[in-house]
C-alpha atoms as a PDB file:
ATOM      1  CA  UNK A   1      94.490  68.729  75.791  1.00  0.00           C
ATOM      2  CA  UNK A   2      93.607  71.737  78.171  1.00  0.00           C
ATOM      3  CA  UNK A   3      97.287  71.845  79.017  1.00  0.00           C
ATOM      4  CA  UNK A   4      98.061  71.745  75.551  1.00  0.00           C
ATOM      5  CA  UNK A   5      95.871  74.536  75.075  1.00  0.00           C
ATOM      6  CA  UNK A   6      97.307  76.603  77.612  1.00  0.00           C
ATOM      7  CA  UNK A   7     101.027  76.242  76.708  1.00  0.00           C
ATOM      8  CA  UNK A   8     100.115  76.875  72.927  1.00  0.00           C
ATOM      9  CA  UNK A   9      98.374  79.885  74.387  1.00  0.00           C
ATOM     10  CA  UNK A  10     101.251  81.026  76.370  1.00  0.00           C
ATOM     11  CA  UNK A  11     103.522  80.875  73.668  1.00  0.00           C
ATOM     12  CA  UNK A  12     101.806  82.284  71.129  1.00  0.00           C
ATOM     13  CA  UNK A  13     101.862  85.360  74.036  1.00  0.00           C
ATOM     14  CA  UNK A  14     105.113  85.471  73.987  1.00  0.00           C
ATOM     15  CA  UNK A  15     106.163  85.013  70.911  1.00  0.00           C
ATOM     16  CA  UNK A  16     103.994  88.019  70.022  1.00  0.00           C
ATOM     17  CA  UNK A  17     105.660  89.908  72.876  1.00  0.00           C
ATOM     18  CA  UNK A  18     109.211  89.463  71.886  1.00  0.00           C
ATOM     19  CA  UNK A  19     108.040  90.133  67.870  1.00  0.00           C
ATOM     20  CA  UNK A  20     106.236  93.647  68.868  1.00  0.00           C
ATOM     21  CA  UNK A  21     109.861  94.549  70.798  1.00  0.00           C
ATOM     22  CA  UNK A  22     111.798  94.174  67.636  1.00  0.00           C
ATOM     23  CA  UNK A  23     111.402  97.584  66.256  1.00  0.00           C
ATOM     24  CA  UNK A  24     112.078  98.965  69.242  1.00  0.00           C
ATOM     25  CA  UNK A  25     114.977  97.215  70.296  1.00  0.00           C
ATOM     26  CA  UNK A  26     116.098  97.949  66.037  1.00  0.00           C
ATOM     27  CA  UNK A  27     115.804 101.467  66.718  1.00  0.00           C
ATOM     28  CA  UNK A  28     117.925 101.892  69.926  1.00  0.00           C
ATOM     29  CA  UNK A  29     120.863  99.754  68.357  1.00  0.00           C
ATOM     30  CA  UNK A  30     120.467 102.077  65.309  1.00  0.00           C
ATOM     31  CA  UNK A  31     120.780 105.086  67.400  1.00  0.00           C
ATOM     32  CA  UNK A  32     123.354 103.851  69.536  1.00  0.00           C
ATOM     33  CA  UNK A  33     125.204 103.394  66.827  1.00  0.00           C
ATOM     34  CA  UNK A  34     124.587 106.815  65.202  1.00  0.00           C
ATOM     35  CA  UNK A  35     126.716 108.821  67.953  1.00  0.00           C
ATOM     36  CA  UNK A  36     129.097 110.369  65.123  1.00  0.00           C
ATOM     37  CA  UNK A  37     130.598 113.424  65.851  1.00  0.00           C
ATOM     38  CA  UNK A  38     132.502 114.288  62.901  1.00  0.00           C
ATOM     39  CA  UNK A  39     132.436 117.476  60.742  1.00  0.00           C
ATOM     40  CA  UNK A  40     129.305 118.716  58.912  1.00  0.00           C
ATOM     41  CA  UNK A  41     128.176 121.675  57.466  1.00  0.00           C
ATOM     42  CA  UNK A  42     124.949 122.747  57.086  1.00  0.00           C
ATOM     43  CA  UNK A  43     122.742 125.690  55.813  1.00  0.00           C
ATOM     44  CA  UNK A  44     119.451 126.370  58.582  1.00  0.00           C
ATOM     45  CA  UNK A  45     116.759 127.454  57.155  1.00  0.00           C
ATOM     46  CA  UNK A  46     114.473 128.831  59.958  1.00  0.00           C
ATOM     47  CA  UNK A  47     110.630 130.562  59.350  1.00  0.00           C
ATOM     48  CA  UNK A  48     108.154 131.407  62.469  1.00  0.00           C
ATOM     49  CA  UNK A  49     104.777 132.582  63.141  1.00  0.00           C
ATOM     50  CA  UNK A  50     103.251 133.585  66.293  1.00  0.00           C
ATOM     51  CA  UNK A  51      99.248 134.733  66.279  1.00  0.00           C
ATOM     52  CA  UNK A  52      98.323 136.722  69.664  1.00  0.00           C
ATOM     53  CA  UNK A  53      94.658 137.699  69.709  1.00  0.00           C
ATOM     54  CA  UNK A  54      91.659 137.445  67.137  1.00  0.00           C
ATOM     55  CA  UNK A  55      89.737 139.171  64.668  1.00  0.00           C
ATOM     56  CA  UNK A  56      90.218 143.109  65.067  1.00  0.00           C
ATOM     57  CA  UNK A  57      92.889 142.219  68.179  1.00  0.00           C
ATOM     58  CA  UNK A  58      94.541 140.219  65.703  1.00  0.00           C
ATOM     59  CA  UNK A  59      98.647 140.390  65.848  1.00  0.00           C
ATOM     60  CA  UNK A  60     101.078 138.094  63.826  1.00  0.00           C
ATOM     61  CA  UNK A  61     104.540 138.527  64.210  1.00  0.00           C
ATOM     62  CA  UNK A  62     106.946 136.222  61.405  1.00  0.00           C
ATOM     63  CA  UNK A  63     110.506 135.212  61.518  1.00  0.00           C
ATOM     64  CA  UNK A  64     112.557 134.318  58.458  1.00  0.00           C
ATOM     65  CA  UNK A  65     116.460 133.593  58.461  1.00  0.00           C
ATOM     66  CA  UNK A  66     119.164 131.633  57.138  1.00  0.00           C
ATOM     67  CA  UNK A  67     122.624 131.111  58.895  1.00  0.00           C
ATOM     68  CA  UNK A  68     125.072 128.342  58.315  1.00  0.00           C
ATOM     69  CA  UNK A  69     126.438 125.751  60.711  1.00  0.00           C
ATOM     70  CA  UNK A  70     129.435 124.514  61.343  1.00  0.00           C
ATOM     71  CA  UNK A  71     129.946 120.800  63.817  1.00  0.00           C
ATOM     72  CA  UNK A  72     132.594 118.749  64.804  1.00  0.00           C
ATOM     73  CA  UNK A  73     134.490 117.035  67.356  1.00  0.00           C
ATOM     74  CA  UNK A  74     135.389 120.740  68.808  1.00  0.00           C
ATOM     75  CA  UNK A  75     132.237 122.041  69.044  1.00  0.00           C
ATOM     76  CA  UNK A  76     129.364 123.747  66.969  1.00  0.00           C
ATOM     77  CA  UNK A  77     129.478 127.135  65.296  1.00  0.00           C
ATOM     78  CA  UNK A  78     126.582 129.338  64.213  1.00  0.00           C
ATOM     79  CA  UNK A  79     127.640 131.612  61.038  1.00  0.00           C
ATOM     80  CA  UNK A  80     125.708 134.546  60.333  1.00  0.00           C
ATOM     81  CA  UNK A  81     126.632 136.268  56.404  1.00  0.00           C
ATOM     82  CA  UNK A  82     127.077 139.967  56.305  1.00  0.00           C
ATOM     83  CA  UNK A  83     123.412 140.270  54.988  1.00  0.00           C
ATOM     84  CA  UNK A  84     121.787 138.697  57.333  1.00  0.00           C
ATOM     85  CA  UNK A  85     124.262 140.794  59.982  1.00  0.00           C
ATOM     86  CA  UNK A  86     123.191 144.059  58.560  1.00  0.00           C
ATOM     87  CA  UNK A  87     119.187 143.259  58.151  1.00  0.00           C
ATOM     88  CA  UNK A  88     119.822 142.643  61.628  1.00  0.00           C
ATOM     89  CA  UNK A  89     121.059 145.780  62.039  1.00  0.00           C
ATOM     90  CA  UNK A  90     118.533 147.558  60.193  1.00  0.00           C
ATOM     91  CA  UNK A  91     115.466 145.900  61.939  1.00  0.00           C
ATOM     92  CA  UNK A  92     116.943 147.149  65.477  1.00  0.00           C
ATOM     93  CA  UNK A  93     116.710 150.713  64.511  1.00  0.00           C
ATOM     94  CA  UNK A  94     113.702 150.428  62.998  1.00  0.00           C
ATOM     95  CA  UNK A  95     112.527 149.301  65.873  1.00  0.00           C
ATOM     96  CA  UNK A  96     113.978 151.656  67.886  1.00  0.00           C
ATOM     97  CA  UNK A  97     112.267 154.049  65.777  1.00  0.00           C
ATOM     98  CA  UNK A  98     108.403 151.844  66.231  1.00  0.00           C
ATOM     99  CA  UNK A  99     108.422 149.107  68.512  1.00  0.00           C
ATOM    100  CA  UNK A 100     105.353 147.617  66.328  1.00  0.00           C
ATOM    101  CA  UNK A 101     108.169 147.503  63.074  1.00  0.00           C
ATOM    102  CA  UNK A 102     108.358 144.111  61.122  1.00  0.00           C
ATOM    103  CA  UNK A 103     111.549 142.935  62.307  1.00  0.00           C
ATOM    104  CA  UNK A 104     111.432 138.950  60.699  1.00  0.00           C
ATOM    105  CA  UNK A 105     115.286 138.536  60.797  1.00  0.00           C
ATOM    106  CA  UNK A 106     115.271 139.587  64.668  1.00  0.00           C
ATOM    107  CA  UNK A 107     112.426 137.535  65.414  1.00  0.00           C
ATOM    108  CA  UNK A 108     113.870 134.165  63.651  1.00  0.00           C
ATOM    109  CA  UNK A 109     117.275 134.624  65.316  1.00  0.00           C
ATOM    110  CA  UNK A 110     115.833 135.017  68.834  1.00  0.00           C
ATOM    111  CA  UNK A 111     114.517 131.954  68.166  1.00  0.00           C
ATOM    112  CA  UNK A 112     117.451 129.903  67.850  1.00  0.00           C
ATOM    113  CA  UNK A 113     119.540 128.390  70.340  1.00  0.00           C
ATOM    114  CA  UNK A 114     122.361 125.852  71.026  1.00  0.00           C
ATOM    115  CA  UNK A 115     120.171 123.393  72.653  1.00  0.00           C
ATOM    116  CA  UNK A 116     117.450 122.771  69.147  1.00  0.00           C
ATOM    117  CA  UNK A 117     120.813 122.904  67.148  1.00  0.00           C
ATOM    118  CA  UNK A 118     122.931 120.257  68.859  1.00  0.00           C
ATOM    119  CA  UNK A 119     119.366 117.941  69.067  1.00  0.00           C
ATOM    120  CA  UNK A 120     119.190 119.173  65.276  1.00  0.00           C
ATOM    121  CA  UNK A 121     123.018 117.854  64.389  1.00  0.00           C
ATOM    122  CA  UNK A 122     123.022 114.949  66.290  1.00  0.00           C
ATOM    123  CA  UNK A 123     119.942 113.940  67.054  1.00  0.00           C
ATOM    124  CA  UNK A 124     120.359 110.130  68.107  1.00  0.00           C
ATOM    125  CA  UNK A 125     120.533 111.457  71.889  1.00  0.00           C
ATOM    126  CA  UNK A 126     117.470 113.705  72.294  1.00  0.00           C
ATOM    127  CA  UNK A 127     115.521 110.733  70.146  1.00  0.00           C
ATOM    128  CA  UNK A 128     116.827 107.903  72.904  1.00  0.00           C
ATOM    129  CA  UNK A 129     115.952 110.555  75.582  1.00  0.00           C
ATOM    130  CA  UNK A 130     112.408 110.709  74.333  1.00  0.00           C
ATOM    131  CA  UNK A 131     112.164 107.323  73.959  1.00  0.00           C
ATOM    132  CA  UNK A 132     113.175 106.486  77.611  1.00  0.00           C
ATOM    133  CA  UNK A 133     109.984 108.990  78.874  1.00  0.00           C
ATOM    134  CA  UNK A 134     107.583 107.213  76.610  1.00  0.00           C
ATOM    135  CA  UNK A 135     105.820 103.779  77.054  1.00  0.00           C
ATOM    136  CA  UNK A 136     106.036 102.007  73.998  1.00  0.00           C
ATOM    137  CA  UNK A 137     102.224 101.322  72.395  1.00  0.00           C
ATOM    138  CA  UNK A 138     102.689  98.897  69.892  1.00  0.00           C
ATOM    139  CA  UNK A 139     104.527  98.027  66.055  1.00  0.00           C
ATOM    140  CA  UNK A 140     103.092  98.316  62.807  1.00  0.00           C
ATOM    141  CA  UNK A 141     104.036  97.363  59.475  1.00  0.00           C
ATOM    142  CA  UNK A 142     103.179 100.128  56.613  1.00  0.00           C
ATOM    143  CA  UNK A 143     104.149 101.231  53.252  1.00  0.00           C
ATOM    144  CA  UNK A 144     104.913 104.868  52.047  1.00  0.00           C
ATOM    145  CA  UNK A 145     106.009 105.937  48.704  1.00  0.00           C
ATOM    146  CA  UNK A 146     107.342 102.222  47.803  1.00  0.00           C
ATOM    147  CA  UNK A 147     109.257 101.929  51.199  1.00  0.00           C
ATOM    148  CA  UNK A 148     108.415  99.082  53.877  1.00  0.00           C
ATOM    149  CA  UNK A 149     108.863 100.976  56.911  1.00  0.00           C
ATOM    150  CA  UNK A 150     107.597 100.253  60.535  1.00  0.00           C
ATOM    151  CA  UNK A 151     106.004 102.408  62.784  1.00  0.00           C
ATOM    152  CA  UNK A 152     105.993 102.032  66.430  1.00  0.00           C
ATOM    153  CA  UNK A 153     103.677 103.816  68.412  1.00  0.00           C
ATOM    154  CA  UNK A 154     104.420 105.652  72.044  1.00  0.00           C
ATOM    155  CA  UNK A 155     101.999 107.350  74.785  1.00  0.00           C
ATOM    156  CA  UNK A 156     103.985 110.865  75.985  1.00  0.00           C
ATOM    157  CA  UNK A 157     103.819 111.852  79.576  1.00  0.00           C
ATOM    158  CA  UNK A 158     102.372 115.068  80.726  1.00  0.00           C
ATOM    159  CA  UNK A 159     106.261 115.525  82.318  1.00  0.00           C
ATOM    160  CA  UNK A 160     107.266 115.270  78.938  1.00  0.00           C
ATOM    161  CA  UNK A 161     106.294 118.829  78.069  1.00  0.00           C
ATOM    162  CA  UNK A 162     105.915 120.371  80.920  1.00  0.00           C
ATOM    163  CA  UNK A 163     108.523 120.440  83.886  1.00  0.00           C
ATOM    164  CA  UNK A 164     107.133 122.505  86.482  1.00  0.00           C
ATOM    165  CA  UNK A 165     105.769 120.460  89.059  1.00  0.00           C
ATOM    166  CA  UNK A 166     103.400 123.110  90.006  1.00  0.00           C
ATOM    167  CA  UNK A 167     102.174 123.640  86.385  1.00  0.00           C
ATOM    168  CA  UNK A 168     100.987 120.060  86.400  1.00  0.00           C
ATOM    169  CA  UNK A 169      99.026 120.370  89.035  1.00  0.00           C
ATOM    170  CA  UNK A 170      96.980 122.470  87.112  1.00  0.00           C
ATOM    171  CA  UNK A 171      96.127 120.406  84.410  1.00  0.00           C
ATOM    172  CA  UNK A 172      92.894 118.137  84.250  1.00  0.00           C
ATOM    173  CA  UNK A 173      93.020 116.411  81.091  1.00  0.00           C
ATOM    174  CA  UNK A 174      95.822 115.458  79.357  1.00  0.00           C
ATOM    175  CA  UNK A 175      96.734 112.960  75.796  1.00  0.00           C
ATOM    176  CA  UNK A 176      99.998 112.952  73.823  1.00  0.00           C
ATOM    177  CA  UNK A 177     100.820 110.185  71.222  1.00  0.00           C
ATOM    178  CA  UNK A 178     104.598 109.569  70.092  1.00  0.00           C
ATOM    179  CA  UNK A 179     104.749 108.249  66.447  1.00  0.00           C
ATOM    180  CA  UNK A 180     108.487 106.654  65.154  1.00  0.00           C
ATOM    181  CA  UNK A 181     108.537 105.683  61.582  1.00  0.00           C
ATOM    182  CA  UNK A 182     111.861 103.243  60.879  1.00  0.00           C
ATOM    183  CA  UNK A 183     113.032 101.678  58.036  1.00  0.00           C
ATOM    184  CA  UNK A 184     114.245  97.577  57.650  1.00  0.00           C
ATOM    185  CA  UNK A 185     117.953  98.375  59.788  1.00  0.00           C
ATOM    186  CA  UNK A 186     116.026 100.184  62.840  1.00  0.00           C
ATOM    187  CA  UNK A 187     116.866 104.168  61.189  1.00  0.00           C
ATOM    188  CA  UNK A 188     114.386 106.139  62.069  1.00  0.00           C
ATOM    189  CA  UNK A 189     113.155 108.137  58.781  1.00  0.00           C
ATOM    190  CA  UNK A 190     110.451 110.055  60.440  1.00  0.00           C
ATOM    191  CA  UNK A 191     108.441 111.020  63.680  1.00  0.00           C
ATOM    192  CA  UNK A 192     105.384 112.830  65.286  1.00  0.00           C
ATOM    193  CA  UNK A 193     104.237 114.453  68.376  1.00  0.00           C
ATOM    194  CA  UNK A 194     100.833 115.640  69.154  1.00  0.00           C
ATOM    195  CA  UNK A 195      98.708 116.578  72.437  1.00  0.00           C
ATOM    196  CA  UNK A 196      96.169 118.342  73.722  1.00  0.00           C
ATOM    197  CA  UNK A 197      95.270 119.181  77.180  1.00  0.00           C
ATOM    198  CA  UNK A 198      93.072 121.003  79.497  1.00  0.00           C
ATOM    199  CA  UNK A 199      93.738 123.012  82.863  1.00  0.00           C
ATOM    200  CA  UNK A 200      92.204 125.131  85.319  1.00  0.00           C
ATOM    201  CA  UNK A 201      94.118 127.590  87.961  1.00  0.00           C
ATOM    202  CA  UNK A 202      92.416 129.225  90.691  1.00  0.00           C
ATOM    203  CA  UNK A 203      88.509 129.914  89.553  1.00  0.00           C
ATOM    204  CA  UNK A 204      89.058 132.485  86.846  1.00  0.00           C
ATOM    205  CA  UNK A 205      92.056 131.065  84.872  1.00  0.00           C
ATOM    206  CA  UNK A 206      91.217 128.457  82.209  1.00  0.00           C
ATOM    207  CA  UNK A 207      93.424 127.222  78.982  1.00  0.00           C
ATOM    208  CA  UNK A 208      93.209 124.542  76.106  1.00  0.00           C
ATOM    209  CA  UNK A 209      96.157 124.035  74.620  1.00  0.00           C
ATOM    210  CA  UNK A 210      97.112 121.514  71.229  1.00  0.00           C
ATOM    211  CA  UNK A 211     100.162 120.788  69.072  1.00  0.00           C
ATOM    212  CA  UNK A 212     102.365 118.722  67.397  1.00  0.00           C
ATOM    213  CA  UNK A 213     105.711 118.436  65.627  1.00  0.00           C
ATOM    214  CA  UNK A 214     106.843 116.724  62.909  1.00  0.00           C
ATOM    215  CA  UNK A 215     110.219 115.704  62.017  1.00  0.00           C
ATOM    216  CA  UNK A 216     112.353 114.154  58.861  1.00  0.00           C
ATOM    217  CA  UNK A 217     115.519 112.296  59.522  1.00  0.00           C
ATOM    218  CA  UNK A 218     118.830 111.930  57.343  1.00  0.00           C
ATOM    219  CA  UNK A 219     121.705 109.576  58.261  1.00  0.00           C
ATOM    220  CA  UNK A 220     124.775 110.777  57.225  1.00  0.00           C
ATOM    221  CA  UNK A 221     127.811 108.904  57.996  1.00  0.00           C
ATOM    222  CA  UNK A 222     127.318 107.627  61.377  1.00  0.00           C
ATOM    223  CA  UNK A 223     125.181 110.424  62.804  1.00  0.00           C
ATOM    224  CA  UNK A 224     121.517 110.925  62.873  1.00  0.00           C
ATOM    225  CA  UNK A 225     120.756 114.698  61.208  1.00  0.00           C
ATOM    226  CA  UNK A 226     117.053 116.415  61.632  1.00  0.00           C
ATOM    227  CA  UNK A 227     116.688 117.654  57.985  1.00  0.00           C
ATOM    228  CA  UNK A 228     113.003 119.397  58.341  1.00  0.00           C
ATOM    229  CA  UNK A 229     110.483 119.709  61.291  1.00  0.00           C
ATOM    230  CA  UNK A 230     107.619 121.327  61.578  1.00  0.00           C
ATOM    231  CA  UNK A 231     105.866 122.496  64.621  1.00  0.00           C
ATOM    232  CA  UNK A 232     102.488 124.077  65.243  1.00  0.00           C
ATOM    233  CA  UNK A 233     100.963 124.980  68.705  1.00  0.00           C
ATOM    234  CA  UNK A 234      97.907 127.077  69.780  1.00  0.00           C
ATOM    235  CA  UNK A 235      96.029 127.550  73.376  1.00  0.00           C
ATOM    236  CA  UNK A 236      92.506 129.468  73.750  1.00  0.00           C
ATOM    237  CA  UNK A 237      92.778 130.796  77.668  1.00  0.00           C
ATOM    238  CA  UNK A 238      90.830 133.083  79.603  1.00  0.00           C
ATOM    239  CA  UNK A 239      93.528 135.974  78.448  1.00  0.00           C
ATOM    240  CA  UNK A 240      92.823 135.093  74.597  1.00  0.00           C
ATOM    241  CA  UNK A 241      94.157 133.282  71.786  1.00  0.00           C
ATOM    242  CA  UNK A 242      97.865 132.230  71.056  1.00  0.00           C
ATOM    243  CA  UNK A 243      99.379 130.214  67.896  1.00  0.00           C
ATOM    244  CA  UNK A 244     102.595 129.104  66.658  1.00  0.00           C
ATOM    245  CA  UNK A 245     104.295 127.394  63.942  1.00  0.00           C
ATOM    246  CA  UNK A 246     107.662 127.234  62.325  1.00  0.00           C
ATOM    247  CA  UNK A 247     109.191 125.341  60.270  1.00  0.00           C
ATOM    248  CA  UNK A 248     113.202 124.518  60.202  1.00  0.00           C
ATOM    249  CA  UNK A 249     114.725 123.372  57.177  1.00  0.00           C
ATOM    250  CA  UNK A 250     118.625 121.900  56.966  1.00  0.00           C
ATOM    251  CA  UNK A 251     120.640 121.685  53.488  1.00  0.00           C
ATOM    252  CA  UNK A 252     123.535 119.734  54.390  1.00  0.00           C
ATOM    253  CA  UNK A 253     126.501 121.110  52.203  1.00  0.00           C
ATOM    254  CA  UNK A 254     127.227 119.374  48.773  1.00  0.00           C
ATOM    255  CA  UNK A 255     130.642 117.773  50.165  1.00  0.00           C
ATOM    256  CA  UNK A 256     128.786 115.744  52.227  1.00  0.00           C
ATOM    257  CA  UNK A 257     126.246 114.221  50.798  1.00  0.00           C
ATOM    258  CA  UNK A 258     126.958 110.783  50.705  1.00  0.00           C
ATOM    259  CA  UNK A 259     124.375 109.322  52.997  1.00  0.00           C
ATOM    260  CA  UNK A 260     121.481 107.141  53.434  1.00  0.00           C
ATOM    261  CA  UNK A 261     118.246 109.537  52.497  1.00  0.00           C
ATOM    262  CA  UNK A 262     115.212 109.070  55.349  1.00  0.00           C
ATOM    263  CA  UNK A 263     112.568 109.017  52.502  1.00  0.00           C
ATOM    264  CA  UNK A 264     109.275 111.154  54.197  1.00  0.00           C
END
């Protein structure tokens, strides 16, 4: 009977073991199999936010632009209308002219870069990249807007965010949580980032910092497309406050549209 007991036991282990590695194992066929590289065109919808200071220190600086994108096979091409090219010329005089000037299409287009795009157009590989850094949590089976999805749970790595060796070394206290929603064939739909940490440097240097990111997945064809994410980060340090949030928004063009919809 006790050895009865204890093989029932150790099964029931396992079995719960190989059922909690499911998901996971669903989502890395999915994106392995989402490595498409053919053409897509796309509309990026970019709008920022940065908060340095408080109260009568106060300074926000936004960013708003649109460009369109171009990615294929060949390569990936950033198109930027004649508008947009001559608000960009008009910001850079005025601020020529007052280096405090609202400049929102400057701001928004210093903030985009080949690297966020190509994890933006084909997103499979950053996603299995993140994935190998975290250490899988757990599964969970939920319901949103009529849709069984599952959501698998990851702890983050400080090395995650921050690569500087010498950085880390700062830091005292340190959580991040990795959230994957997927649907029943292992696509991914949606995911979520936060953390918060602590640090100290020297005696007189001292910063909180807290974010997180949120992002909404399309598969279209056999790639994996980031339509919408949304980021906000702020730290309080001994130099003052800092915030930021932006929000990036893809409109895949009308030709290609026939795809499987990541429902939010």
């Amino acid at each position: 009977m006790q050895r009865f007991t204890y093989f029932t036991l150790l099964t029931l282990i396992t079995l719960s073991n190989f059922a909690r590695a499911d998901g996971l194992a669903d989502l890395k066929n999915a994106l392995a199999r989402l490595q498409g590289t053919g053409h897509l065109s796309a509309e990026l919808e970019t709008v920022t936010e940065r908060t340095r200071g408080e109260d009568e220190d106060k300074k926000i600086t936004k960013g708003q632009v649109k460009v369109w994108l171009e990615d294929d096979s060949q390569g990936l091409q950033v198109l930027y209308s004649k508008e947009v090219l001559s608000l960009m010329e008009t910001e850079a005089r005025l601020k020529a002219e007052d280096e405090d000037a609202q400049t929102q299409t400057l701001n928004a287009i210093d903030g985009i870069n080949a690297t966020d795009l190509h994890a933006m157009l084909s997103a499979s590989s950053s996603l299995l990249r993140n994935i190998d850094q975290a250490s899988f949590v757990d599964e969970t089976a939920v319901e949103e807007d009529g849709q069984a999805l599952r959501l698998l749970r990851f702890n983050l790595p400080m090395e995650f965010f921050l690569k500087d060796k010498e950085i880390r070394g700062y830091v005292k206290k340190f959580a991040a949580t990795y959230n994957i929603w997927i649907d029943s064939k292992g696509y991914p739909t949606k995911s979520r980032v936060e953390f918060n940490g602590k640090g100290r440097a020297y005696i007189f240097f001292k910063i909180t910092a807290s974010g997180s990111r949120q992002t909404q997945y399309q598969v279209i064809d056999d790639r994996l497309v980031i339509v919408r994410s949304e980021e906000q980060n702020e730290n309080t340090s001994t130099f003052g406050y800092f915030s930021r949030s932006g929000v990036n928004t893809l409109k895949i063009h009308a030709g290609e549209t026939k795809n499987t919809l990541a429902a939010n």
